[in-house]
Protein backbone atom coordinates (compact mmCIF):
# COMPACT_ATOMS: atom_id res chain seq x y z
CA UNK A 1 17.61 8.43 7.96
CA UNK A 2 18.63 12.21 7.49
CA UNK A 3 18.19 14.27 10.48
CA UNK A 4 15.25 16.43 8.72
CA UNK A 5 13.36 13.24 8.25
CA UNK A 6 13.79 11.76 11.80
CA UNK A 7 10.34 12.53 13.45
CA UNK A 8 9.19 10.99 16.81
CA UNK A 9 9.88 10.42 20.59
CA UNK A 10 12.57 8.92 20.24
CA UNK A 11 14.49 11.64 17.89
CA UNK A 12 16.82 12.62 20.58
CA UNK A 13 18.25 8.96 21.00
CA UNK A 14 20.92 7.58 18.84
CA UNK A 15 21.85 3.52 18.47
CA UNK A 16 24.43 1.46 16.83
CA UNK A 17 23.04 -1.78 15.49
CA UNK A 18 25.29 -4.85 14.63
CA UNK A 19 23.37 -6.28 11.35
CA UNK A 20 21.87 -9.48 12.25
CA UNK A 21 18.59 -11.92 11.81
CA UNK A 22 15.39 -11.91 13.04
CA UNK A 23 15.16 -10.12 16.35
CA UNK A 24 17.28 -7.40 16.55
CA UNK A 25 16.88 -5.47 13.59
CA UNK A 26 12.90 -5.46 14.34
CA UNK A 27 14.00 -3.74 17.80
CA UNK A 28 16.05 -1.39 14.98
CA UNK A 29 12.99 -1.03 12.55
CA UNK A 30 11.08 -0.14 16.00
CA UNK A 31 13.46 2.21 17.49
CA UNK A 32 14.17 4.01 13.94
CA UNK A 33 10.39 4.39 13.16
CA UNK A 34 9.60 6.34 16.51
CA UNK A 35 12.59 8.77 15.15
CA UNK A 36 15.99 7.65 16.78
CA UNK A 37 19.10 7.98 14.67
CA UNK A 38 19.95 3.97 13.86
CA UNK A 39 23.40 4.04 12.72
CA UNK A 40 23.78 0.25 11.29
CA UNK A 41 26.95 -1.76 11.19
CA UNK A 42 26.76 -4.19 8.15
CA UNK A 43 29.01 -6.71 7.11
CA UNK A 44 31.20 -5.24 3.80
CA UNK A 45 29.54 -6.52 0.42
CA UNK A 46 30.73 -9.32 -1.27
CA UNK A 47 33.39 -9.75 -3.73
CA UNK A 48 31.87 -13.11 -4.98
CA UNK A 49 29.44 -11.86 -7.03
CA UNK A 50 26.37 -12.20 -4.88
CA UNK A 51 25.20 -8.69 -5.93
CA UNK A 52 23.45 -7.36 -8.48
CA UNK A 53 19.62 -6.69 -9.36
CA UNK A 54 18.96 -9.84 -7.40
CA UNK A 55 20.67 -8.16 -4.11
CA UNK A 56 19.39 -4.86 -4.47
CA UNK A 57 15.64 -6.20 -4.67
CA UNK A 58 16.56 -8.52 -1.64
CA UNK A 59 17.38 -5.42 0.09
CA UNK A 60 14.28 -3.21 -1.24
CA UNK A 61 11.98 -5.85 0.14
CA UNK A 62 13.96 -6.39 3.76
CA UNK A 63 11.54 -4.65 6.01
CA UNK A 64 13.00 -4.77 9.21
CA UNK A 65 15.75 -2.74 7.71
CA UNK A 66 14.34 0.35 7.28
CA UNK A 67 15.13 3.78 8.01
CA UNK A 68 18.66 3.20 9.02
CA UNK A 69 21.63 4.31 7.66
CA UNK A 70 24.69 2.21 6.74
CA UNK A 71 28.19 1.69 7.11
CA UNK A 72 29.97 -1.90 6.27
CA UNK A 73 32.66 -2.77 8.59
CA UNK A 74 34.80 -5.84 8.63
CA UNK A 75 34.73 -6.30 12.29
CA UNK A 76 37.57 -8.90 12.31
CA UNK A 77 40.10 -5.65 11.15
CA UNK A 78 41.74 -3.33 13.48
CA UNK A 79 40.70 -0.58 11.14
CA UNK A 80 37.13 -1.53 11.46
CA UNK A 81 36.36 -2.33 15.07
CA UNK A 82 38.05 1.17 15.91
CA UNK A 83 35.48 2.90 13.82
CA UNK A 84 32.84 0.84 15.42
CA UNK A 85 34.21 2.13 18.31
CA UNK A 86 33.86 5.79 17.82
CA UNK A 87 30.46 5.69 16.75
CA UNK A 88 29.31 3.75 20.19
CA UNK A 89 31.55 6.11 21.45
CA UNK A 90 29.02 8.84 20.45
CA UNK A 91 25.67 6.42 21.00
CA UNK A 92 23.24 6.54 23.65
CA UNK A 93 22.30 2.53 22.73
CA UNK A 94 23.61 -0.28 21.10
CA UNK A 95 21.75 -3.48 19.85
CA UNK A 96 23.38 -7.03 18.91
CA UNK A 97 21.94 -10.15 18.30
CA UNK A 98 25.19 -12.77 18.34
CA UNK A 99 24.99 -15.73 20.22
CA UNK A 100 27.05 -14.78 23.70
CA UNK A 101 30.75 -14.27 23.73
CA UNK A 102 30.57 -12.87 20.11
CA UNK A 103 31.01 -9.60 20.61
CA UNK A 104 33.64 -10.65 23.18
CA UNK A 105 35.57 -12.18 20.96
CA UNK A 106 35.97 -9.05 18.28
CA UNK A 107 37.00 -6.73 21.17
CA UNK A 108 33.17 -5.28 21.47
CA UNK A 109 31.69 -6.44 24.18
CA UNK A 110 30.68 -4.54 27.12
CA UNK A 111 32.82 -3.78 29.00
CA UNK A 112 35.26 -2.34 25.95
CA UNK A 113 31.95 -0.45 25.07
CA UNK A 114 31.02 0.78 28.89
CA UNK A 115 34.81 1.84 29.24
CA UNK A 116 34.29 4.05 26.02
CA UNK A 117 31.24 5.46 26.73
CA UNK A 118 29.77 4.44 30.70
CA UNK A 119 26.46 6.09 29.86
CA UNK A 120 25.86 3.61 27.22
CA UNK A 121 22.80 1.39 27.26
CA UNK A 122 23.92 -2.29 26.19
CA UNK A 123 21.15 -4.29 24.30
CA UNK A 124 22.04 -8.02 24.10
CA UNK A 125 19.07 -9.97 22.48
CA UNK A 126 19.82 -13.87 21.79
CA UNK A 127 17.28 -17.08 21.84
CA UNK A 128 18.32 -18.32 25.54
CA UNK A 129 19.99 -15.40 26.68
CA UNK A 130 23.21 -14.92 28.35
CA UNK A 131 23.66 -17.60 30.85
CA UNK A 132 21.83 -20.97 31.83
CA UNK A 133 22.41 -24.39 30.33
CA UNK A 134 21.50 -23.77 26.29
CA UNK A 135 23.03 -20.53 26.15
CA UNK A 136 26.02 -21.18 23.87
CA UNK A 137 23.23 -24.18 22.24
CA UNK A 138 22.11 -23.70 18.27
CA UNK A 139 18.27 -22.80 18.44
CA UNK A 140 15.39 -21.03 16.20
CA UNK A 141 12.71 -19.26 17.20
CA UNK A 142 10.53 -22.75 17.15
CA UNK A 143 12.72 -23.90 20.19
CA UNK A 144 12.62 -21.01 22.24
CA UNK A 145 8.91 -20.67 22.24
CA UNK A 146 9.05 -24.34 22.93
CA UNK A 147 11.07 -23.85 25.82
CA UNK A 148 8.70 -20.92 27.49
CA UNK A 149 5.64 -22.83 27.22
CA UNK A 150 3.89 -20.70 25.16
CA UNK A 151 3.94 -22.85 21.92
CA UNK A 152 2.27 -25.87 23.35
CA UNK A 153 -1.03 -23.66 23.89
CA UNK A 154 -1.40 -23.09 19.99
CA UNK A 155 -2.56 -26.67 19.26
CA UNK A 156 -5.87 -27.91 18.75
CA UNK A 157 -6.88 -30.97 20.71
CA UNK A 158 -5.26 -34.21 19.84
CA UNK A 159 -3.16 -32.28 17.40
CA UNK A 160 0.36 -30.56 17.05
CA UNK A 161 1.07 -27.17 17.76
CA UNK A 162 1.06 -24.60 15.04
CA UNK A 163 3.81 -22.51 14.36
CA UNK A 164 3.48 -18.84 14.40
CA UNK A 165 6.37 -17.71 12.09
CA UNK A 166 8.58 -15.23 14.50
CA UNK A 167 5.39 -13.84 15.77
CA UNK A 168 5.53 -14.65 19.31
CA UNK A 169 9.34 -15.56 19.49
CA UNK A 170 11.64 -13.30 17.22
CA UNK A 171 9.63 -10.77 17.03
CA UNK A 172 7.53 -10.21 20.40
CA UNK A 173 9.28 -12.09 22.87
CA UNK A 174 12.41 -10.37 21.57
CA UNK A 175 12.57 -7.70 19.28
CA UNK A 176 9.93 -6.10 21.07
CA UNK A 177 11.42 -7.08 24.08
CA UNK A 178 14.60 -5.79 23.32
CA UNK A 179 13.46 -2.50 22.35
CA UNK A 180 11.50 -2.18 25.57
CA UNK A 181 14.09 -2.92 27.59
CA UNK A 182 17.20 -0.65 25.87
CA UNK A 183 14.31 2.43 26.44
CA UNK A 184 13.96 1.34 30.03
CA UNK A 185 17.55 1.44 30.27
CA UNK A 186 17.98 4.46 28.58
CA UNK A 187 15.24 6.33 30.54
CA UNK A 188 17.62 5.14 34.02
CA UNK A 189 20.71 6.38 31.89
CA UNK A 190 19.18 9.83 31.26
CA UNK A 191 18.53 10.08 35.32
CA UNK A 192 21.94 9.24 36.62
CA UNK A 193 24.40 9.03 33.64
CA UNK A 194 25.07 5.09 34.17
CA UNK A 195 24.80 2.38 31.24
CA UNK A 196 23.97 -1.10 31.85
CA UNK A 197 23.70 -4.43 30.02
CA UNK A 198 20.12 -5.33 28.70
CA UNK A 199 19.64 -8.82 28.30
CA UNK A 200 16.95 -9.84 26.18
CA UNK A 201 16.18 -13.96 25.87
CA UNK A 202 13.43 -14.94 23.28
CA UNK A 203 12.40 -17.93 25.87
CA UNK A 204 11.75 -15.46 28.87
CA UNK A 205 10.07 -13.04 26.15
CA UNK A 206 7.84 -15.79 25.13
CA UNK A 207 7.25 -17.23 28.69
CA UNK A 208 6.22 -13.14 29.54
CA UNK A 209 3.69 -13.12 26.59
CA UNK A 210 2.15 -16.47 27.92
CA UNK A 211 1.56 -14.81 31.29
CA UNK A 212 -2.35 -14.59 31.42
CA UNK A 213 -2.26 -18.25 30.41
CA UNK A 214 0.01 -18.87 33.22
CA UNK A 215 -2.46 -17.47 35.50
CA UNK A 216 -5.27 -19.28 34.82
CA UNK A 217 -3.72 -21.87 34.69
CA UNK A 218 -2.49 -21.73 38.38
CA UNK A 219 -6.22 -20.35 39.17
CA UNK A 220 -7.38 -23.79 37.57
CA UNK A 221 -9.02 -22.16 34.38
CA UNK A 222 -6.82 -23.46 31.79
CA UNK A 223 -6.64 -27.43 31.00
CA UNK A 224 -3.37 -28.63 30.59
CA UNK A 225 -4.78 -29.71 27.51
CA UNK A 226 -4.82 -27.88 24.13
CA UNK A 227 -7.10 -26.93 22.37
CA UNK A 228 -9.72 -27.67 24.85
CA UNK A 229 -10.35 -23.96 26.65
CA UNK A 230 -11.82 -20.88 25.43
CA UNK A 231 -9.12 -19.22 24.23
CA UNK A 232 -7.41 -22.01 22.11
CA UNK A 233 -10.24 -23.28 19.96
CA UNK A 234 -11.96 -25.20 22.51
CA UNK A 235 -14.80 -23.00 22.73
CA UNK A 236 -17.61 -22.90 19.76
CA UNK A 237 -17.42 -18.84 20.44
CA UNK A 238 -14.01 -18.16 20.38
CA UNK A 239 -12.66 -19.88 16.87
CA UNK A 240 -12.52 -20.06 13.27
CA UNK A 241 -14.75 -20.83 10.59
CA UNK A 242 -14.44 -21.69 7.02
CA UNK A 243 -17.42 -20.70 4.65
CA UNK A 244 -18.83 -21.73 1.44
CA UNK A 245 -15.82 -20.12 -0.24
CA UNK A 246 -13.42 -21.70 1.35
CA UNK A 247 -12.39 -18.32 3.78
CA UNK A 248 -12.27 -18.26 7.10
CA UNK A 249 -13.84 -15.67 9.18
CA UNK A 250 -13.12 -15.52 13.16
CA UNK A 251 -15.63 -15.06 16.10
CA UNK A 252 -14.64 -14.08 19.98
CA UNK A 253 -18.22 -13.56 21.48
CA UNK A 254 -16.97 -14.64 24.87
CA UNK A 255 -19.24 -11.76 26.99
CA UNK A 256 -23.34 -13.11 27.15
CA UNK A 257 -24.14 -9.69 25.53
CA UNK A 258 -22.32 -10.36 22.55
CA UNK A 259 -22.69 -14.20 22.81
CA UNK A 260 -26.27 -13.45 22.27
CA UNK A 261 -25.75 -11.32 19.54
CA UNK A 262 -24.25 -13.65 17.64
CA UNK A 263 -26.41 -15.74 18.50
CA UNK A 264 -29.33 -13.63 17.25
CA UNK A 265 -27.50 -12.73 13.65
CA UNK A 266 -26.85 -16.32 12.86
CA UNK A 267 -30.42 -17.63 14.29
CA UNK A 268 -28.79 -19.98 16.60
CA UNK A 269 -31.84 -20.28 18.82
CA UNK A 270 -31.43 -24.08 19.54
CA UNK A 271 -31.78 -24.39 23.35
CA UNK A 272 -28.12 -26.26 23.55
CA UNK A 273 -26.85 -22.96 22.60
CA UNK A 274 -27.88 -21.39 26.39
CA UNK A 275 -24.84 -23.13 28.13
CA UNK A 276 -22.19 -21.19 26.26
CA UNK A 277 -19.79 -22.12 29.66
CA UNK A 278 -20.46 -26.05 29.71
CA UNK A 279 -17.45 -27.22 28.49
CA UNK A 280 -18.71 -30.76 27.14
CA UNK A 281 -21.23 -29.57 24.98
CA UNK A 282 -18.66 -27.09 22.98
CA UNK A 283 -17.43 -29.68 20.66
CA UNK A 284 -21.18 -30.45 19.27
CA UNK A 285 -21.75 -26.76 19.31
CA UNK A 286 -18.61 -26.04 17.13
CA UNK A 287 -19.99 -29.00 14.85
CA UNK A 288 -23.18 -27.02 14.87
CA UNK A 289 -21.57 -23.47 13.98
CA UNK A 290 -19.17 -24.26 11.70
CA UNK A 291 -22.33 -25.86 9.68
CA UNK A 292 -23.85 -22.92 10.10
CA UNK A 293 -20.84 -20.66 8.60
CA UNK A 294 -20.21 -23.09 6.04
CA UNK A 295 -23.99 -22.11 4.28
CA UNK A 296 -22.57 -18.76 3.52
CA UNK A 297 -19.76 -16.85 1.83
CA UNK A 298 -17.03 -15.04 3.81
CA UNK A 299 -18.68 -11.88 2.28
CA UNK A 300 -22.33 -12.43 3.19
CA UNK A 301 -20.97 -13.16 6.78
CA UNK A 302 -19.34 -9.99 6.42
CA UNK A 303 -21.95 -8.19 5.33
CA UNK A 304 -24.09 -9.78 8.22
CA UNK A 305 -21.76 -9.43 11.16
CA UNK A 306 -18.65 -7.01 10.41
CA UNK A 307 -18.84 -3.73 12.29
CA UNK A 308 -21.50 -5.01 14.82
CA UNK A 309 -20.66 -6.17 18.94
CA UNK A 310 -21.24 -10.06 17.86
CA UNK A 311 -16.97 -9.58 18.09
CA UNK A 312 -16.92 -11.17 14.63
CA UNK A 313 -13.86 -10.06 11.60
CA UNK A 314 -12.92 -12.10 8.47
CA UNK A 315 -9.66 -13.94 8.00
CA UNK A 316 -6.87 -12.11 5.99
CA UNK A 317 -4.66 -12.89 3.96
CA UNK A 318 -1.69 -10.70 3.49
CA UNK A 319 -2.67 -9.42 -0.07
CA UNK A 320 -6.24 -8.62 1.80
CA UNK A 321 -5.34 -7.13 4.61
CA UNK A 322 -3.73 -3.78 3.45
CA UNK A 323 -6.90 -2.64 1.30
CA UNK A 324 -9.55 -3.38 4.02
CA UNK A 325 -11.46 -0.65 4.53
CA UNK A 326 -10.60 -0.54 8.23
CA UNK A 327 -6.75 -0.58 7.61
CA UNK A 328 -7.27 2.15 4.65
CA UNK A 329 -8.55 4.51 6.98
CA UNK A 330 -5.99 4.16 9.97
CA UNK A 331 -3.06 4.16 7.43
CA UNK A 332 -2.04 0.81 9.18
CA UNK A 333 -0.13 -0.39 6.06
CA UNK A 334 2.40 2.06 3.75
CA UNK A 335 4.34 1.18 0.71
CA UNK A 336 7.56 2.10 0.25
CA UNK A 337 9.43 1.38 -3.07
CA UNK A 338 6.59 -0.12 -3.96
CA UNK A 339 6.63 -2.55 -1.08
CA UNK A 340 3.12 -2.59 0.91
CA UNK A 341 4.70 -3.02 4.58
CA UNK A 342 3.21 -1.78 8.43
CA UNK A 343 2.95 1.45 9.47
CA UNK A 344 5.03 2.13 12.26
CA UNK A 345 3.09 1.79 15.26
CA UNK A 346 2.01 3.02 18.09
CA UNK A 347 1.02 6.58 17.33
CA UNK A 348 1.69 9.66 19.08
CA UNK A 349 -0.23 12.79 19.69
CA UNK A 350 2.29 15.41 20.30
CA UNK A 351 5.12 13.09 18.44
CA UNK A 352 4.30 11.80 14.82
CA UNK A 353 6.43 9.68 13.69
CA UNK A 354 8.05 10.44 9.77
CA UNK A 355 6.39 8.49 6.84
CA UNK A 356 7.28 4.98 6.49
CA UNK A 357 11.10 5.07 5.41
CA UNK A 358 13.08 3.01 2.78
CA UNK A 359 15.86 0.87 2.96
CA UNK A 360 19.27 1.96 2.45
CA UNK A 361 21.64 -0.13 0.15
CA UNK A 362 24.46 -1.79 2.01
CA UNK A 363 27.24 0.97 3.17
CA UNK A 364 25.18 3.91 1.68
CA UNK A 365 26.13 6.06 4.52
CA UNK A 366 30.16 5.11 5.01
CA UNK A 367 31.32 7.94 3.49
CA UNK A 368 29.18 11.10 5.32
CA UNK A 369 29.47 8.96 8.42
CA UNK A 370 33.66 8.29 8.48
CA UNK A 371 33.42 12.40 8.32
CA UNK A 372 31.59 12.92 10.42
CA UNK A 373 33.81 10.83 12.89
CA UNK A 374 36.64 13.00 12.25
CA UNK A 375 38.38 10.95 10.00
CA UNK A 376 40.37 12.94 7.26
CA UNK A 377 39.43 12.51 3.05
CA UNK A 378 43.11 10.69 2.68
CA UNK A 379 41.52 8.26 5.46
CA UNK A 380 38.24 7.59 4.09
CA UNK A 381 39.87 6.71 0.93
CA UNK A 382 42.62 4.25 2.29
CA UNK A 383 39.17 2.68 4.35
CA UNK A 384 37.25 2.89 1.54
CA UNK A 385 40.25 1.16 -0.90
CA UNK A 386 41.62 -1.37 1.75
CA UNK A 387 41.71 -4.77 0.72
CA UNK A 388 38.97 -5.62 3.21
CA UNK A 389 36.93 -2.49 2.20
CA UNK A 390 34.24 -1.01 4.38
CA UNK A 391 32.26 0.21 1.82
């Protein structure tokens, strides 16, 4: 991103990120919407023909790459790891996602890194981090959120969990973890000059975003078994409902107030209704309210319910959600090349970030950055016209 287009809190920071999958360039995408200069590393295009229209539309629609600007590196050259080099050398964080030893291996790891620049802020971000049994193991996002406990609380009863596609492993338990924790760091680098390691595991992410579960579960207000409490379907008032369409709309009317106003807009005035807490009667009140939701459309119930305290809001899909009425008016979605994508989020007062930014093509930047290194035009050339080119 061009300096006159970084806006944000985080404008004064600048990171190196090491191109990967799934969880670190979300903690890019974060860091570079809030304004910080992400310088990314990628991997030099391919000479076997794997470009093209095809490639350039692959990139368009690649999200979490946004905002950054590029250089291609082969990291396995001398030439390439000493321009990686330089521009940590000038970074206030870096961000990786290899599995550990990696960045050992190519002469990057930390304490290369530290020794170039001590005030740098190290952000390691891998499924079961840097030490413990499975830490040099194979693993997806499925397995970490396995691991931390947190994936056996999406079930319903008598039923297997359901996945949540990188929502609460690669992307909160450790993109957003990661990015938390290189800002921590960076914040304690700012005070007193010293850099530091962050490492960021996907299983202790996920464990930490199971940690309200965790406690009621110790206070004996969570049943080891899923789908049975009143925050994982078990409860008639905290659920999903399909209607005469076939869409879903969802209900949370956990508080009496709101309880009985849901209870009053969908004329559930049986007297079973009164024990919303007893446990053994939810399953023949769910039977009850889903019949009840299934008598209308997703838009009567909308129409009924949306916008009042009976804690009620349809089901989405993703073509619906960016033209809701709600998300219109908070600018929650953008588009971008003409690919409708989130806002960056959270918003600032005093500290806007810039409008939603596009995605730079592979090694866009190699050129303007290599100057701006130091290197001389004879150099960039020879780099740019190597046999392993980093362009």
């Amino acid at each position: 991103m061009a300096a006159a287009a970084r806006k944000g809190p985080l404008a004064h920071l600048t990171v190196v990120e090491f191109a990967g999958l799934g969880p670190a360039p979300f903690a890019g995408m974060m860091l570079a919407d809030q304004g910080a200069r992400v310088i990314r590393i990628d991997r030099p295009p391919s000479k076997s023909g794997g470009g093209g229209m095809a490639a350039l539309t692959a990139r368009r629609s690649d999200v979490l790459s946004r905002g950054r600007e590029s250089i291609a590196l082969d990291l396995k050259q001398e030439a390439g790891r000493e321009v990686a080099l330089r521009l940590i050398e000038q970074a206030d964080v870096l961000i990786e996602g290899f599995r550990p030893g990696v960045m050992e291996s190519l002469g990057l790891g930390p304490d290369e890194c530290l020794r170039r620049r001590p005030s740098l802020v190290y952000g390691r971000v891998t499924g079961w981090g840097q030490d413990g049994p499975l830490a040099q193991a194979a693993g997806h996002d499925i397995n970490y959120v396995a691991l931390s406990g947190a994936l056996h609380s999406t079930a319903r009863q008598g039923q297997p969990p359901t996945l949540t596609p990188g929502l609460t492993g690669d992307f909160g338990g450790g993109g957003m973890l990661l990015a938390f924790g290189v800002l921590a760091a960076a914040a304690h680098a700012q005070q007193t000059s010293e850099g530091q390691v962050v490492d960021a595991a996907i299983c202790d992410g996920s464990a930490l975003l199971a940690s309200l579960v965790y406690g009621w579960r110790s206070a004996g207000l969570w049943n080891a078994e899923a789908g049975t409490n009143n925050g994982d379907g078990g409860a008639h008032f905290y659920d999903t409902y399909a209607c005469a369409d076939g869409k879903y709309v969802s209900v949370g009317a956990m508080e009496p107030q709101f309880y009985a106003l849901l209870r009053e807009k969908c004329g559930l005035q049986e007297p079973a209704f009164d024990a919303q807490w007893d446990a053994t009667k939810w399953p023949q009140l769910k039977e009850r309210l889903a019949q009840v939701f299934r008598g209308r459309t997703r838009a009567e119930w909308c129409a009924l319910l949306e916008g009042s305290d009976a804690c009620f809001a349809p089901v989405l899909d993703l073509d619906e959600a960016p033209i809701h009425p709600h998300n219109l008016a908070r600018h929650t979605f953008a588009q971008v090349d003409g690919i409708t994508q989130p806002a960056p989020a959270p918003r600032f007062s005093g500290t806007p970030a810039a409008d939603c930014q596009p995605v730079r093509p592979v090694a866009a930047d190699s050129r303007s950055l290599l100057a701006e290194l130091g290197y001389s035009q004879s150099d960039i050339e020879h780099l740019l016209t190597s046999t392993t080119p980093l362009n």
